[in-house]
PDB file of N, CA and C in Angstrom:
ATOM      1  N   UNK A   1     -21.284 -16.848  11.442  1.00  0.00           N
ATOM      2  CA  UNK A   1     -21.346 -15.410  11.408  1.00  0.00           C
ATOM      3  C   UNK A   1     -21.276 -14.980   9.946  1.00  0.00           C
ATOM      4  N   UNK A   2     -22.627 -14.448   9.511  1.00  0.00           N
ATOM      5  CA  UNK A   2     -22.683 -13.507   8.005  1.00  0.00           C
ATOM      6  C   UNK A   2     -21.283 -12.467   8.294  1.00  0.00           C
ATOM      7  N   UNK A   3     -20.336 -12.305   6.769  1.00  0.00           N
ATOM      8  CA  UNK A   3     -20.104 -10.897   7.168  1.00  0.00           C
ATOM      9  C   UNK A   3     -19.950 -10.367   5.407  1.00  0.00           C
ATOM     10  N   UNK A   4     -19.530  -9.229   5.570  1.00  0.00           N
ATOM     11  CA  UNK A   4     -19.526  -8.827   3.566  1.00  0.00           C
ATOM     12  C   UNK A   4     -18.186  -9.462   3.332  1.00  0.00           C
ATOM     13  N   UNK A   5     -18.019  -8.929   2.101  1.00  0.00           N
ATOM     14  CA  UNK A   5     -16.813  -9.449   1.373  1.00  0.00           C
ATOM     15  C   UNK A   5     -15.741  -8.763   2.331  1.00  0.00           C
ATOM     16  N   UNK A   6     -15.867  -6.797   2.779  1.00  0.00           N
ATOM     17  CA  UNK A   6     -14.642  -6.653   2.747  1.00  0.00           C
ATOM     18  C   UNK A   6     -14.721  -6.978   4.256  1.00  0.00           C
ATOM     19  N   UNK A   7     -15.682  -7.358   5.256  1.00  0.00           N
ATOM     20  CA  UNK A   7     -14.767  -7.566   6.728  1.00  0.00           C
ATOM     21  C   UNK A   7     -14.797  -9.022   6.809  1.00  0.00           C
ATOM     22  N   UNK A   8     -15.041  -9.871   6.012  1.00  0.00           N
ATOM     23  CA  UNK A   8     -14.559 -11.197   5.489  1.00  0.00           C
ATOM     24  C   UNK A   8     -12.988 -10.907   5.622  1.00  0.00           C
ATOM     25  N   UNK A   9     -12.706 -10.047   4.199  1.00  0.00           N
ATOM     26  CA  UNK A   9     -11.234  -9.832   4.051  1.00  0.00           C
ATOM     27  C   UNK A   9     -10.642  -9.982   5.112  1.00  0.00           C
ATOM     28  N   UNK A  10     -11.587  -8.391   6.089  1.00  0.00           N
ATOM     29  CA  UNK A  10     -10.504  -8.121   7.018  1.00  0.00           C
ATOM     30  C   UNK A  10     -10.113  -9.422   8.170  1.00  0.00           C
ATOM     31  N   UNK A  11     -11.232  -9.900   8.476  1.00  0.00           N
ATOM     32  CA  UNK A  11     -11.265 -11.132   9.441  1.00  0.00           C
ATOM     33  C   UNK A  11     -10.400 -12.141   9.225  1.00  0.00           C
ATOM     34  N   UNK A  12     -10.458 -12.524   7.855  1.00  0.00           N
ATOM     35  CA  UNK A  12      -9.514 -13.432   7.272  1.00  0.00           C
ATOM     36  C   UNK A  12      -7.398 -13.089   7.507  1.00  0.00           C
ATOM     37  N   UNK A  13      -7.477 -11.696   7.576  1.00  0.00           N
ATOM     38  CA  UNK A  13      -6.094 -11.049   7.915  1.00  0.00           C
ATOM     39  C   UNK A  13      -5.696 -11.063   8.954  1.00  0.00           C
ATOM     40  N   UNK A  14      -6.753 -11.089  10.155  1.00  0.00           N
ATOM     41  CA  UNK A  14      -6.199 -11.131  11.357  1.00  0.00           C
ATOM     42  C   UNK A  14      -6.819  -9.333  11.684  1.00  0.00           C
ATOM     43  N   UNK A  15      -7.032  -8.616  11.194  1.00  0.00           N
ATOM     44  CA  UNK A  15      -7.662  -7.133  11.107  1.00  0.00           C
ATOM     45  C   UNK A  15      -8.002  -6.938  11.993  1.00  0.00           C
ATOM     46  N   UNK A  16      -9.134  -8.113  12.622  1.00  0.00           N
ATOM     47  CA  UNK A  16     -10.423  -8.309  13.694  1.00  0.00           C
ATOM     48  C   UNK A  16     -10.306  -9.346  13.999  1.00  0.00           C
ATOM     49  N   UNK A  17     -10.621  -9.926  15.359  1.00  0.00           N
ATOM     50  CA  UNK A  17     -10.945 -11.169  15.625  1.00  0.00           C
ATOM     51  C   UNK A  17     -12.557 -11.143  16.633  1.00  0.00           C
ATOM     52  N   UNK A  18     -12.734 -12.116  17.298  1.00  0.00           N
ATOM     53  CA  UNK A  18     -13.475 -12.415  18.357  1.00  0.00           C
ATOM     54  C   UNK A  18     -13.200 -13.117  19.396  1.00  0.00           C
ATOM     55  N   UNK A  19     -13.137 -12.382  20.848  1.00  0.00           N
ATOM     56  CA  UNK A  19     -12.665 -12.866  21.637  1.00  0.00           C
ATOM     57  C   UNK A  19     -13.888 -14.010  22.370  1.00  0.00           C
ATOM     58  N   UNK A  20     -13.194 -14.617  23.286  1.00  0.00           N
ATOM     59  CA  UNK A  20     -14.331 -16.515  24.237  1.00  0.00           C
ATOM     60  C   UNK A  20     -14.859 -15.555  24.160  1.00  0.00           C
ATOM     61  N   UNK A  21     -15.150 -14.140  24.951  1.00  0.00           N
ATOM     62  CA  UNK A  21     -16.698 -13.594  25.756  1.00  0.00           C
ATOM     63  C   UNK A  21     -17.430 -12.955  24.432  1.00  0.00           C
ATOM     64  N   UNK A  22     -16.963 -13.130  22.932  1.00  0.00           N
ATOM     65  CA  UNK A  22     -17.867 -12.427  22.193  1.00  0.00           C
ATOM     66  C   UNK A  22     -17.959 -11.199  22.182  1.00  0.00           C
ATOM     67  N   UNK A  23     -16.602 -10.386  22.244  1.00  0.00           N
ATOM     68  CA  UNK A  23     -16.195  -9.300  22.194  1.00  0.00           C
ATOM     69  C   UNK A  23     -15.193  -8.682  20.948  1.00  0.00           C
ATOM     70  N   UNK A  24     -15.852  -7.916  20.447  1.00  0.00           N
ATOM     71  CA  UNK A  24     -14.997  -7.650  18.628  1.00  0.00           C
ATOM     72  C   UNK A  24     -13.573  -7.029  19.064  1.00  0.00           C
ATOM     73  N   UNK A  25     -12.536  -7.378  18.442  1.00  0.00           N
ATOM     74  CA  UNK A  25     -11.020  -6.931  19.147  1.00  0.00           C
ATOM     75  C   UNK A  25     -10.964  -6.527  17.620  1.00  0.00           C
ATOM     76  N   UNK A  26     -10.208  -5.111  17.746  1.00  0.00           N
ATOM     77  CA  UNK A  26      -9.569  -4.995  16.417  1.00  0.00           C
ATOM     78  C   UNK A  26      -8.445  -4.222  16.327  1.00  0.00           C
ATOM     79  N   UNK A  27      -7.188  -4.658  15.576  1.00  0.00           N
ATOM     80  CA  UNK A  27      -6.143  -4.636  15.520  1.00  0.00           C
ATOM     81  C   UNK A  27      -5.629  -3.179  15.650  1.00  0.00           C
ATOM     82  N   UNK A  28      -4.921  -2.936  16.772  1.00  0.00           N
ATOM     83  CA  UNK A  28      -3.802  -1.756  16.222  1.00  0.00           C
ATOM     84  C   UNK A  28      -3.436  -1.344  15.221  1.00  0.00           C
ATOM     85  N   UNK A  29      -3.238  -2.407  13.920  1.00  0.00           N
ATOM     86  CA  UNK A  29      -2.616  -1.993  12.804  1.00  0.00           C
ATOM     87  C   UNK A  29      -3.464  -1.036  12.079  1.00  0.00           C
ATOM     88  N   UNK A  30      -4.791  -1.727  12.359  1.00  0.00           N
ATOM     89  CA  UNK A  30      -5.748  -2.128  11.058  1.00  0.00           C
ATOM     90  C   UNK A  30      -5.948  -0.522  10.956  1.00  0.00           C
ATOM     91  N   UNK A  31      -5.464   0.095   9.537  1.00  0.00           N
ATOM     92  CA  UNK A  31      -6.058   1.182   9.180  1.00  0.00           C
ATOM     93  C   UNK A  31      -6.886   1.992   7.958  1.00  0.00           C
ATOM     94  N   UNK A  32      -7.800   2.572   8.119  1.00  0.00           N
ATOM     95  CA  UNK A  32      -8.970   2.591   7.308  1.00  0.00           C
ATOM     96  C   UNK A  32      -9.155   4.183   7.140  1.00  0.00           C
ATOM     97  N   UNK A  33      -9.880   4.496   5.653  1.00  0.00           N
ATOM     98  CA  UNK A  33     -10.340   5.776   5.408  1.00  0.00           C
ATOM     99  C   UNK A  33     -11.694   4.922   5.236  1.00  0.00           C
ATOM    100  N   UNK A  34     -12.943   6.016   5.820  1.00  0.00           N
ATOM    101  CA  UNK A  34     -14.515   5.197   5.822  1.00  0.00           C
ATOM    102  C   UNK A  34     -15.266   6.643   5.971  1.00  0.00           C
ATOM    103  N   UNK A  35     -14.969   7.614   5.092  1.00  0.00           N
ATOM    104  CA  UNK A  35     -15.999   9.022   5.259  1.00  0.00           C
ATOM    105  C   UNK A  35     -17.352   8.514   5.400  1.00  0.00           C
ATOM    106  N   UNK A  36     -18.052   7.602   4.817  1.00  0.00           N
ATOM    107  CA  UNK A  36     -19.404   7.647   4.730  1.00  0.00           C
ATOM    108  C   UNK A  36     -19.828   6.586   5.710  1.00  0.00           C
ATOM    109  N   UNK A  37     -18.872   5.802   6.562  1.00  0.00           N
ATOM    110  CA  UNK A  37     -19.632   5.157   7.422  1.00  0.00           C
ATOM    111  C   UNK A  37     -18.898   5.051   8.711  1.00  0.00           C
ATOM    112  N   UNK A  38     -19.235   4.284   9.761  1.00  0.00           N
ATOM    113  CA  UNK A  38     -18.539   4.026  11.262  1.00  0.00           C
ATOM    114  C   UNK A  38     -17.456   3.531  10.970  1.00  0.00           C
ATOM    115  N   UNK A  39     -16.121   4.046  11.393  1.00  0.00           N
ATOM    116  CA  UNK A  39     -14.780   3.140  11.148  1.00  0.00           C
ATOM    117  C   UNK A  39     -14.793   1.934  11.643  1.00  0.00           C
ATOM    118  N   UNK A  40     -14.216   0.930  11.340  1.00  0.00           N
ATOM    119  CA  UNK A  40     -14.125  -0.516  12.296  1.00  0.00           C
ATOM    120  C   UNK A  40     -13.584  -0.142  13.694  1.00  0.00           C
ATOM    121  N   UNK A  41     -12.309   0.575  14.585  1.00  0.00           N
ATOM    122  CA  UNK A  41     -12.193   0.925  15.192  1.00  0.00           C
ATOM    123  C   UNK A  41     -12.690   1.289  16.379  1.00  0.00           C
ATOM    124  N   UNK A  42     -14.085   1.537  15.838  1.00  0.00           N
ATOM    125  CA  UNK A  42     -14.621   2.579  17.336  1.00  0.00           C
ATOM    126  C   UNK A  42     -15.565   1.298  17.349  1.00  0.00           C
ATOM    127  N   UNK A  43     -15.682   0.096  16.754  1.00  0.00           N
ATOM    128  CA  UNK A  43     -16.446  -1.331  17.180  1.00  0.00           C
ATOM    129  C   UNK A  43     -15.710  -2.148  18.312  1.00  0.00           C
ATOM    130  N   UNK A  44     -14.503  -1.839  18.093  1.00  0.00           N
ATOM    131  CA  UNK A  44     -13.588  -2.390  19.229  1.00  0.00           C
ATOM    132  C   UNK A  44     -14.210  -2.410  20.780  1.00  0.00           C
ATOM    133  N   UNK A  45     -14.163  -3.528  21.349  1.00  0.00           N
ATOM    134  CA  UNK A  45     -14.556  -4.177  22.517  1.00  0.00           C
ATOM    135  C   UNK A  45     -16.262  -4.125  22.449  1.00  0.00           C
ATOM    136  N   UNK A  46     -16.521  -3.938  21.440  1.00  0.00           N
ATOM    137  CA  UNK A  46     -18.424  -4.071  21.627  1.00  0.00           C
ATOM    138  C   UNK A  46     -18.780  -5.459  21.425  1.00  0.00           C
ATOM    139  N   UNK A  47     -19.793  -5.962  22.578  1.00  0.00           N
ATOM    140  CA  UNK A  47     -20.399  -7.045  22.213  1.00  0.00           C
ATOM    141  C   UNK A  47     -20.957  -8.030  21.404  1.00  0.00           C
ATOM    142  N   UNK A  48     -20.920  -8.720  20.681  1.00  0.00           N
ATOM    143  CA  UNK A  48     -21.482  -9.746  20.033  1.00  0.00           C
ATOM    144  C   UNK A  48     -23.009  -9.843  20.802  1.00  0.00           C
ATOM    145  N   UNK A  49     -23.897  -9.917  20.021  1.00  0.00           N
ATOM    146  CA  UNK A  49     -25.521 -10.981  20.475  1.00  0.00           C
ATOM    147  C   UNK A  49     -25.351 -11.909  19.593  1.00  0.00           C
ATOM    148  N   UNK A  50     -25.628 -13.025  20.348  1.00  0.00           N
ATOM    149  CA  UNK A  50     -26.247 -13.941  19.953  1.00  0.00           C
ATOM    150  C   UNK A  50     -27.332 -14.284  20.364  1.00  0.00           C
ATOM    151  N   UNK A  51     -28.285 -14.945  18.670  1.00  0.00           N
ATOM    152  CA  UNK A  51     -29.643 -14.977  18.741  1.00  0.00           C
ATOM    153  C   UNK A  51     -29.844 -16.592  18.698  1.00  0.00           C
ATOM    154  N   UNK A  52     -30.668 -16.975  19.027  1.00  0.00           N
ATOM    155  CA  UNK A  52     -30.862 -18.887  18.764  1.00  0.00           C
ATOM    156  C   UNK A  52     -32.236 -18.602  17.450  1.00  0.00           C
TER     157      UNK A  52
END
């Protein structure tokens, strides 16, 4: 899985994980100011695709 530097970071913290079914979980804690884009937050329980 590509990701940038900072949800590297966050992944690396425990921030976010991925659950067996390929479902993005993200932390209660994890808190963010993101005016100019989608918070991580509202990604919570969305699917993973995988492509071959």
């Amino acid at each position: 899985m590509s990701l940038c530097k900072n949800h590297h970071w966050a992944f690396d913290k425990v921030l976010f994980s991925i659950s067996d079914d390929y479902k993005i979980i993200v932390s209660n804690n994890f808190q963010e100011e993101s005016p100019n884009s989608k918070p991580m937050k509202e990604f919570n329980d969305n699917q993973l695709w995988l492509l071959a």
